[in-house]
Protein backbone atom coordinates (compact mmCIF):
# COMPACT_ATOMS: atom_id res chain seq x y z
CA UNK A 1 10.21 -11.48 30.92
CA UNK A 2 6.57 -11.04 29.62
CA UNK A 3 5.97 -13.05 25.86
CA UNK A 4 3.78 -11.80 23.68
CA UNK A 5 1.02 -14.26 22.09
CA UNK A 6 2.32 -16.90 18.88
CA UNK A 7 -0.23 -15.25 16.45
CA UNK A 8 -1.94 -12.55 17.80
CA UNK A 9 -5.66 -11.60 16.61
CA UNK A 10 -4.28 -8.13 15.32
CA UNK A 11 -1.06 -7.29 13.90
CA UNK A 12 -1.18 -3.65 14.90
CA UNK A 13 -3.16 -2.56 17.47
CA UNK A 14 -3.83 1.39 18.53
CA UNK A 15 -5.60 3.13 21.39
CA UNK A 16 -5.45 7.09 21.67
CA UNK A 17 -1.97 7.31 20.74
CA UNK A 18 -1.21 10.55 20.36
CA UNK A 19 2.61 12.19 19.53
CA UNK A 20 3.96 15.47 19.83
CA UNK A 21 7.25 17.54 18.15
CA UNK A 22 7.39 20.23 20.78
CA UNK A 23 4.08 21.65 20.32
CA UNK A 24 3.59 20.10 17.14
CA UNK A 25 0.99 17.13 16.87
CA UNK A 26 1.96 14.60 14.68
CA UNK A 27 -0.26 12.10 15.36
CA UNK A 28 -3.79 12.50 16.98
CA UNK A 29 -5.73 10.20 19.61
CA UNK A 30 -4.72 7.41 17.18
CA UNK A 31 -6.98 4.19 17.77
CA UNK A 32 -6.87 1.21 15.05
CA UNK A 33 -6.60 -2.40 14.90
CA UNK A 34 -5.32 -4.39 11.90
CA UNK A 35 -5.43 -7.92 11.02
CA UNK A 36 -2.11 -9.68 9.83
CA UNK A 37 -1.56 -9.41 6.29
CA UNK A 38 -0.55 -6.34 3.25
CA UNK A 39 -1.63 -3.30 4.73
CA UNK A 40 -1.32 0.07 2.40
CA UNK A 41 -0.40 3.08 4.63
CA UNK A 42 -1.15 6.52 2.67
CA UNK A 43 -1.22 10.18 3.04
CA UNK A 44 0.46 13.07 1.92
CA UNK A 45 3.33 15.04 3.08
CA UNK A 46 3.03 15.54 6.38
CA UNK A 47 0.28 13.51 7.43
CA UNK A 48 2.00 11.38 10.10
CA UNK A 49 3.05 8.00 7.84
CA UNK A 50 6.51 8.88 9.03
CA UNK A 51 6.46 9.63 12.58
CA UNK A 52 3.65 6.80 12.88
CA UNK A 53 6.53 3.87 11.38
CA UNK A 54 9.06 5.14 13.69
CA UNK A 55 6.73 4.47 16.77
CA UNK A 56 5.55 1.01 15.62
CA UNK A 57 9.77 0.54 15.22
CA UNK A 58 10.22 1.03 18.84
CA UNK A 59 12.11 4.43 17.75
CA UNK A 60 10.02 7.35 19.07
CA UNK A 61 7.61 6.59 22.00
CA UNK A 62 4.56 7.81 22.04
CA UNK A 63 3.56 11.43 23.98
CA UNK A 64 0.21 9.48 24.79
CA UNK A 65 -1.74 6.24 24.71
CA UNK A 66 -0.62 3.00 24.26
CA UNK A 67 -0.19 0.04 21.61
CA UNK A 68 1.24 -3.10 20.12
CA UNK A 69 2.89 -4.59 17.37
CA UNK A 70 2.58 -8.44 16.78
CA UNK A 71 0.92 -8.51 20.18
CA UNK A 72 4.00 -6.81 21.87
CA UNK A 73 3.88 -3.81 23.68
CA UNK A 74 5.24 -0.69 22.08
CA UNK A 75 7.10 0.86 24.73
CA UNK A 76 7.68 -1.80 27.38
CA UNK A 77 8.67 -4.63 24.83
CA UNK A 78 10.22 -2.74 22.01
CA UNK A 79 13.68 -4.61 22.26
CA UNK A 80 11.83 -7.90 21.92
CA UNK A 81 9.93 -6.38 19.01
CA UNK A 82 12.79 -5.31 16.68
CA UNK A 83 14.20 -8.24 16.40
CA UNK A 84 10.34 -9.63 14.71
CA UNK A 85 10.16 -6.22 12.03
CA UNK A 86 12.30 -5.30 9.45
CA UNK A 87 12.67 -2.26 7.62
CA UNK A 88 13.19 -0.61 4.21
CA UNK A 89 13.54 3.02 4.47
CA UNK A 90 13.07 5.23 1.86
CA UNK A 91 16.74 6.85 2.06
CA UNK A 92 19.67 5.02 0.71
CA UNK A 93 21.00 3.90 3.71
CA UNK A 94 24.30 2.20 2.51
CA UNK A 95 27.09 1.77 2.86
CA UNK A 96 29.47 3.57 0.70
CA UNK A 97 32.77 0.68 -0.25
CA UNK A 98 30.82 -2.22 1.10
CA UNK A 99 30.01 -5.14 -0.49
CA UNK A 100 26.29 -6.27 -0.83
CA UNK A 101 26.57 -9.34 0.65
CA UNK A 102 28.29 -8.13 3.50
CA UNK A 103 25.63 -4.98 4.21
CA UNK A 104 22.94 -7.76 4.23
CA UNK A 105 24.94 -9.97 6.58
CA UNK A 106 25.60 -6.95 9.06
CA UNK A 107 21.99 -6.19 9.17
CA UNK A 108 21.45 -9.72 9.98
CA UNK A 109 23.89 -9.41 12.95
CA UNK A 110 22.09 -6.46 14.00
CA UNK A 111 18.81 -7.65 14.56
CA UNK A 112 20.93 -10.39 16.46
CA UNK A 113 21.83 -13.32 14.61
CA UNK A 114 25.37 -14.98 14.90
CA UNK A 115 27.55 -14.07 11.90
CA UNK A 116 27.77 -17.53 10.38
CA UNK A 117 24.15 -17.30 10.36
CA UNK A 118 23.78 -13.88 8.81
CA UNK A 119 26.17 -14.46 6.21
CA UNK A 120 24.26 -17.81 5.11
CA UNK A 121 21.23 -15.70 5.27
CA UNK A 122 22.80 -13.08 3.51
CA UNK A 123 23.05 -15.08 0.47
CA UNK A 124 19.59 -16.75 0.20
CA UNK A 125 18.06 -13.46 0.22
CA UNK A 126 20.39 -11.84 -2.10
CA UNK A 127 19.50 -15.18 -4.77
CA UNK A 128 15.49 -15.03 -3.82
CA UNK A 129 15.95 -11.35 -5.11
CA UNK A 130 17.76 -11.78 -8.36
CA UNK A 131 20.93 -9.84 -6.47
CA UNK A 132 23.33 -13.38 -6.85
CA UNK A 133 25.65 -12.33 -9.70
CA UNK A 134 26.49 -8.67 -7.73
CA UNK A 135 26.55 -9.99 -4.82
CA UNK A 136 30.43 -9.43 -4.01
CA UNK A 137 30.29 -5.64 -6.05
CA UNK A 138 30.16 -3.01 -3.76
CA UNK A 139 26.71 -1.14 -3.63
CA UNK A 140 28.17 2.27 -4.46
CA UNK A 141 27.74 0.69 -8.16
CA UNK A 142 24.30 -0.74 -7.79
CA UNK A 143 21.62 0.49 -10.05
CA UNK A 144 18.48 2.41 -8.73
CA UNK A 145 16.64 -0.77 -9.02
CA UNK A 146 19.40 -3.00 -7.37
CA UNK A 147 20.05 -0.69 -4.22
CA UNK A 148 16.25 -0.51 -3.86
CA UNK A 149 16.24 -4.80 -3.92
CA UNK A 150 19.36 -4.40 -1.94
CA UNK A 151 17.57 -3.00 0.98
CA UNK A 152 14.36 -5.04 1.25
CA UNK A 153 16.83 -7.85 1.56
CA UNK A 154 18.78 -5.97 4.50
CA UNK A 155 14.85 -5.89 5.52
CA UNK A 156 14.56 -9.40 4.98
CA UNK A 157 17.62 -11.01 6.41
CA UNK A 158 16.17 -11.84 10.03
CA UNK A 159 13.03 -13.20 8.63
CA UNK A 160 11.49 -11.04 10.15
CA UNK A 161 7.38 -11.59 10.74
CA UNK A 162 6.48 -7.88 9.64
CA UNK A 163 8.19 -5.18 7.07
CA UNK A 164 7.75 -1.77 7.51
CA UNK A 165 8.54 -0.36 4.03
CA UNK A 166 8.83 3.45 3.23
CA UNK A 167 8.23 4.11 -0.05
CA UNK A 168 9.77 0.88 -1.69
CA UNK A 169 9.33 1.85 -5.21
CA UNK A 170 10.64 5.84 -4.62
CA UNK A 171 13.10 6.47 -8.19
CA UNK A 172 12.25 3.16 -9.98
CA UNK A 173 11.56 3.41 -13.46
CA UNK A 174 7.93 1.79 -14.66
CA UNK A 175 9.61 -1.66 -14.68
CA UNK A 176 11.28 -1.56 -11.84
CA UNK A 177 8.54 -0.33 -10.35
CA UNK A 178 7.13 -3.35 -11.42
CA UNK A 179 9.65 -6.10 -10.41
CA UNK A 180 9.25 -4.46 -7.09
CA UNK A 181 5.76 -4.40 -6.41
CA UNK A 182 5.72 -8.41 -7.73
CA UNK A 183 8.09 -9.20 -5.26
CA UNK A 184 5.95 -7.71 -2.71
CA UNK A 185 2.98 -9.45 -3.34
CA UNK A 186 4.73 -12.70 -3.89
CA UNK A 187 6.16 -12.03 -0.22
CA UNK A 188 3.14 -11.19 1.36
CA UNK A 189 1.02 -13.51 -0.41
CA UNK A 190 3.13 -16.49 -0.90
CA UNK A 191 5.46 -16.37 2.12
CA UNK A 192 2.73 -15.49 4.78
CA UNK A 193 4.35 -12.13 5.65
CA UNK A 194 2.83 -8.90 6.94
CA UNK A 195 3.98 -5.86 5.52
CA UNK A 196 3.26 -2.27 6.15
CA UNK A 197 3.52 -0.33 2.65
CA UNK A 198 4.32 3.18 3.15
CA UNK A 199 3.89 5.39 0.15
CA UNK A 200 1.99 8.47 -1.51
CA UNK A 201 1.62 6.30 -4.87
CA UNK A 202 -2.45 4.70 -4.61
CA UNK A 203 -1.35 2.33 -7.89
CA UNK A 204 1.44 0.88 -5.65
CA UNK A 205 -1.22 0.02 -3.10
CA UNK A 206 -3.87 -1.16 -5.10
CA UNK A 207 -1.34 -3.95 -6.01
CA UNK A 208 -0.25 -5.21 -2.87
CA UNK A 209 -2.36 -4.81 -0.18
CA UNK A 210 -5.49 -5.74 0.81
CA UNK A 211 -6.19 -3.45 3.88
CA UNK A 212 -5.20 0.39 4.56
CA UNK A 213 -4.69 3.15 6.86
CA UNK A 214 -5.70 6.65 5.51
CA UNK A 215 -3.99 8.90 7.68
CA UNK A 216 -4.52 13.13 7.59
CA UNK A 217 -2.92 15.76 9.82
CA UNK A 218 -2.70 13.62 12.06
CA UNK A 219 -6.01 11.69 12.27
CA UNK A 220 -7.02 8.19 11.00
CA UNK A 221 -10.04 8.68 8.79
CA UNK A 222 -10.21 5.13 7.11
CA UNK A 223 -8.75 2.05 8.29
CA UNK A 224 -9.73 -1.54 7.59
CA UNK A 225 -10.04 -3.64 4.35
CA UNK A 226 -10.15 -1.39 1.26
CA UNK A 227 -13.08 -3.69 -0.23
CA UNK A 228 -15.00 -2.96 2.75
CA UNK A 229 -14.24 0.55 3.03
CA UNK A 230 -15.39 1.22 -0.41
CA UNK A 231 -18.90 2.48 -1.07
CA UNK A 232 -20.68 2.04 -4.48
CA UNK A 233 -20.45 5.11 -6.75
CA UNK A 234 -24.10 6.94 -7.09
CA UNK A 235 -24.63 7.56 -10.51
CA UNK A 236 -22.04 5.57 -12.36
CA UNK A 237 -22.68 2.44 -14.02
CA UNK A 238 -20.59 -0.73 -15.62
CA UNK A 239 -22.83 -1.79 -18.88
CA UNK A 240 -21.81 -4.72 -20.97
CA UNK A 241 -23.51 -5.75 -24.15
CA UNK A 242 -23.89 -7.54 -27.58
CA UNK A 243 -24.41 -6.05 -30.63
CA UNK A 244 -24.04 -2.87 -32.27
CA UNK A 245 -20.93 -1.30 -30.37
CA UNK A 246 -20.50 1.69 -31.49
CA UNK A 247 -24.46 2.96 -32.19
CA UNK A 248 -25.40 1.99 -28.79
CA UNK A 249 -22.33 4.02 -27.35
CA UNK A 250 -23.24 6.86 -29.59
CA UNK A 251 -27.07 6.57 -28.23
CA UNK A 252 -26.20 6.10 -24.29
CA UNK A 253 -24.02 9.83 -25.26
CA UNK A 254 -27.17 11.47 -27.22
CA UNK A 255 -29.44 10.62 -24.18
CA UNK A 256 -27.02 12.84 -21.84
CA UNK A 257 -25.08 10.24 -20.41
CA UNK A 258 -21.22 10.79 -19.85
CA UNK A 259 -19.05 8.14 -20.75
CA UNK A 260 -16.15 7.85 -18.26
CA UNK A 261 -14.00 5.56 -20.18
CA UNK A 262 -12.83 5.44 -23.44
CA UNK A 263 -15.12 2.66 -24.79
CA UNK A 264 -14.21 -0.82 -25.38
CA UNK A 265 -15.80 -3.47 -28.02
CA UNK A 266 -18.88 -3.96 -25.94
CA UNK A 267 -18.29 -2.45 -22.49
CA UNK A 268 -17.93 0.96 -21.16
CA UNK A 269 -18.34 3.23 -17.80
CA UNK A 270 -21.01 5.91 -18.24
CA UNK A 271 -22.57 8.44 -14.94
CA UNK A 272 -25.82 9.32 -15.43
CA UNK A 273 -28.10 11.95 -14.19
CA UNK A 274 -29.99 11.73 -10.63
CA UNK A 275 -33.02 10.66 -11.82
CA UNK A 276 -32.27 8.50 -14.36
CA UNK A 277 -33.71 4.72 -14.44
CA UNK A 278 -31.51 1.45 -14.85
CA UNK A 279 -34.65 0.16 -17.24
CA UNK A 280 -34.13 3.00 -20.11
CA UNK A 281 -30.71 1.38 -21.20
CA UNK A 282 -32.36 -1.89 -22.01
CA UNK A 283 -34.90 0.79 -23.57
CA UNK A 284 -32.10 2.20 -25.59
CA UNK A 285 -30.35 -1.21 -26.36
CA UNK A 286 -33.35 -2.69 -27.76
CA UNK A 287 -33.51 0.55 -30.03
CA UNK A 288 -29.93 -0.73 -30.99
CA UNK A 289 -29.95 -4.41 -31.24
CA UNK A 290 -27.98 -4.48 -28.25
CA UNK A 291 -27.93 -7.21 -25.94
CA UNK A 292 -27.02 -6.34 -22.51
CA UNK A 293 -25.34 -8.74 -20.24
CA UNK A 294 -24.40 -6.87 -17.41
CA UNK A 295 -25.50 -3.39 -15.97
CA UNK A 296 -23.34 -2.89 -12.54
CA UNK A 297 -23.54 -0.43 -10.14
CA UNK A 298 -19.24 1.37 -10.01
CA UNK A 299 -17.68 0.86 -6.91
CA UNK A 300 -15.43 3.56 -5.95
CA UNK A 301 -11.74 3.13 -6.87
CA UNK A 302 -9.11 3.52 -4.11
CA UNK A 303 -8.20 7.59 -5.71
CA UNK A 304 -12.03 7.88 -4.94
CA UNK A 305 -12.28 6.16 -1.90
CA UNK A 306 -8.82 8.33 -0.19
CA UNK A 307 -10.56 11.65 -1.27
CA UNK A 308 -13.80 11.23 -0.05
CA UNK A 309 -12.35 10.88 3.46
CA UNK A 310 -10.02 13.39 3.33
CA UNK A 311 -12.96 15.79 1.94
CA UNK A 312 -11.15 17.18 -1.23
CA UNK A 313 -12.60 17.20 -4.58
CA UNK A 314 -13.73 14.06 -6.18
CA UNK A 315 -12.79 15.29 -9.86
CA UNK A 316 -9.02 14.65 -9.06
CA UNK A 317 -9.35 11.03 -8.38
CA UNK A 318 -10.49 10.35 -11.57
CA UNK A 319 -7.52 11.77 -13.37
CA UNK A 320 -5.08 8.35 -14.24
CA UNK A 321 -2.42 9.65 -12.11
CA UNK A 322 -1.05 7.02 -9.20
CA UNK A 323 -0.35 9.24 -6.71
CA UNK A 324 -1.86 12.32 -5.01
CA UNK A 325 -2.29 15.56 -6.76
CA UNK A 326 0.42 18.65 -6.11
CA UNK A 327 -0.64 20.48 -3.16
C-alpha cells in the first residue's frame, strides 16, 4: 500500500479537476495548491464550495483531473484519507435520543478508532469545548450554539490533521458566533491544525484564516494568502494626525475629499480625486495646526478584494455587511 509523505509541501493540491452533474459543470479545470494552515473557502450559492468539499472528502470523484489532500491521492487513496479529515457539515446531522457523548464517541469509531478509545476521546473534546456539564443530555435539547460545538467535536474526535467545516457559524447568534470563530482560531493557531472554512460570511473569514479560495461558477479566480492577494486601493488614503480634529476633518471635506469613515479623534479614511497630490494634506494640515503622523496608502479589505475578482460592483463591498449581497 502506497503512503503518502509525513508533512507534505501543500495541504491541498489541484490540477484541471473538473466535475460534472449530468451536464451540469460544477467545478471547472480546477488547478490550486495550498499550504497547510486556515484556509477561507467563499462564494455564493452555487459556486462549487459544496461539490468541491465533497471531492476533497473522498465522496464524489472527480469527472476529470486529478488531486490530493495531505499529500494523498484523491481517488486512489481516499480510504486512507478519511480517516486524517474531519468534518462539520452545515446540516444538523444528529442524532435524535442520543446522548452527546455517545454521538461523539460513534464518530470516533467511525473514522476507526476502538470504542474504549473513542469514548475517552469523546470526553476530552466534549471538556476542550465547554460541552462537559451536557455531556450525558441528549442533543435533541442542545441549544443552537451547543449542537453547533457538538459537531466540530464529532469533527474533532479522531484528531484528525484537517477539518473541512461548512458553514460553522450558520444560526448562531452574534456571540455565539463569536465563541465559535475563537475556538477556531485557537485550533488552527494554537493546535497546529488545518482547516478548510466553508462559508458565504467574509467577517467569519477575515477572523480565522489566513489564506483563501474564491471560487465562481465554477472557476477559481483567487487563491493563495489573502495579504498577498490584496492590492492597494487607488485613491483612498489612511491619514493620522495631531491637532485640531475636527477643523482639519472639516477642511480635507471642503477640498472635495470623501471621508469613508466616520471620523475618529485624529484618524480617518478619506478617497480622493485622480489627480490629487499626497503633499496638499500636509498643505491643508499646516493651514490647521495639524500634525500628521501617518498618511497610508488603503489596502483593499477582503469584501473588496472577493468583488474585484468576481467583477461585480465595488460599491457593495463597502457596505458593513459580513456576507455577500442578495442576488
Amino acid at each position: 500500500m502506497s503512503s503518502a509523505p509525513t508533512s507534505p509541501a501543500a495541504l491541498v493540491e489541484l490540477t484541471q479537476l473538473s466535475h460534472f452533474y449530468g451536464k451540469f459543470q460544477a467545478l471547472k479545470n480546477v488547478s490550486l495548491t495550498v499550504a497547510p494552515g486556515a484556509i477561507g473557502l467563499i462564494g455564493q450559492n452555487g459556486a462549487g464550495k459544496s461539490t468541491l468539499l465533497k471531492i476533497l472528502l473522498g465522496l464524489l470523484n472527480p469527472s476529470s483531473g486529478r488531486g490530493t489532500v495531505l499529500g494523498f491521492d484523491l481517488v486512489r487513496q481516499r480510504h486512507e484519507l478519511r480517516g486524517r479529515i474531519g468534518f462539520m457539515p452545515e446540516a444538523e446531522s444528529l442524532i435524535p435520543g442520543m446522548r452527546g457523548v455517545d454521538l461523539v464517541a460513534l464518530a470516533g469509531e467511525l473514522s476507526g478508532m476502538p470504542r474504549r478509545q473513542a469514548l475517552r476521546r469523546a470526553h476530552e473534546v466534549l471538556s476542550y469545548l465547554e460541552l462537559d456539564e451536557v455531556r450525558y443530555r441528549q442533543c435533541d435539547g442542545y441549544s443552537v450554539g451547543m449542537k453547533q460545538r457538538l459537531k466540530l467535536a464529532a469533527a474533532l474526535v479522531h484528531d484528525p490533521q484537517l477539518l473541512l467545516l461548512d458553514e460553522p457559524t450558520a444560526g448562531l447568534d452574534p456571540q455565539g458566533r463569536d465563541a465559535m470563530l475563537r475556538l477556531l482560531h485557537a485550533i488552527a493557531s494554537r493546535h497546529g491544525k488545518s482547516l478548510i472554512l466553508s462559508t458565504h460570511l467574509l467577517g467569519d473569514i477575515d477572523r480565522v484564516c489566513e489564506q483563501v479560495i474564491i471560487v465562481d461558477r465554477g472557476s477559481i479566480l483567487g487563491c493563495g494568502r489573502i495579504g498577498e492577494l490584496r492590492q492597494h486601493s487607488l485613491g483612498r488614503y489612511r491619514l493620522r494626525w495631531r491637532g485640531d480634529d475636527s477643523g482639519f476633518a472639516q477642511a480635507l471635506t471642503e477640498s472635495g475629499l470623501t471621508i469613508q469613515t466616520t471620523p475618529r479623534a485624529g484618524e480617518v479614511v478619506v478617497e480622493v480625486p485622480a489627480d490629487w497630490k499626497t503633499v496638499r494634506f500636509f498643505e491643508i494640515a499646516a493651514r490647521h495646526s495639524a500634525i500628521l503622523s501617518d498618511v497610508v496608502p488603503e489596502e483593499e479589505d477582503l469584501p473588496r478584494l472577493y468583488h474585484r475578482l468576481i467583477g461585480t460592483d465595488s460599491r457593495l463591498a463597502s457596505t458593513p455587511a459580513t456576507g455577500y449581497p442578495k442576488s
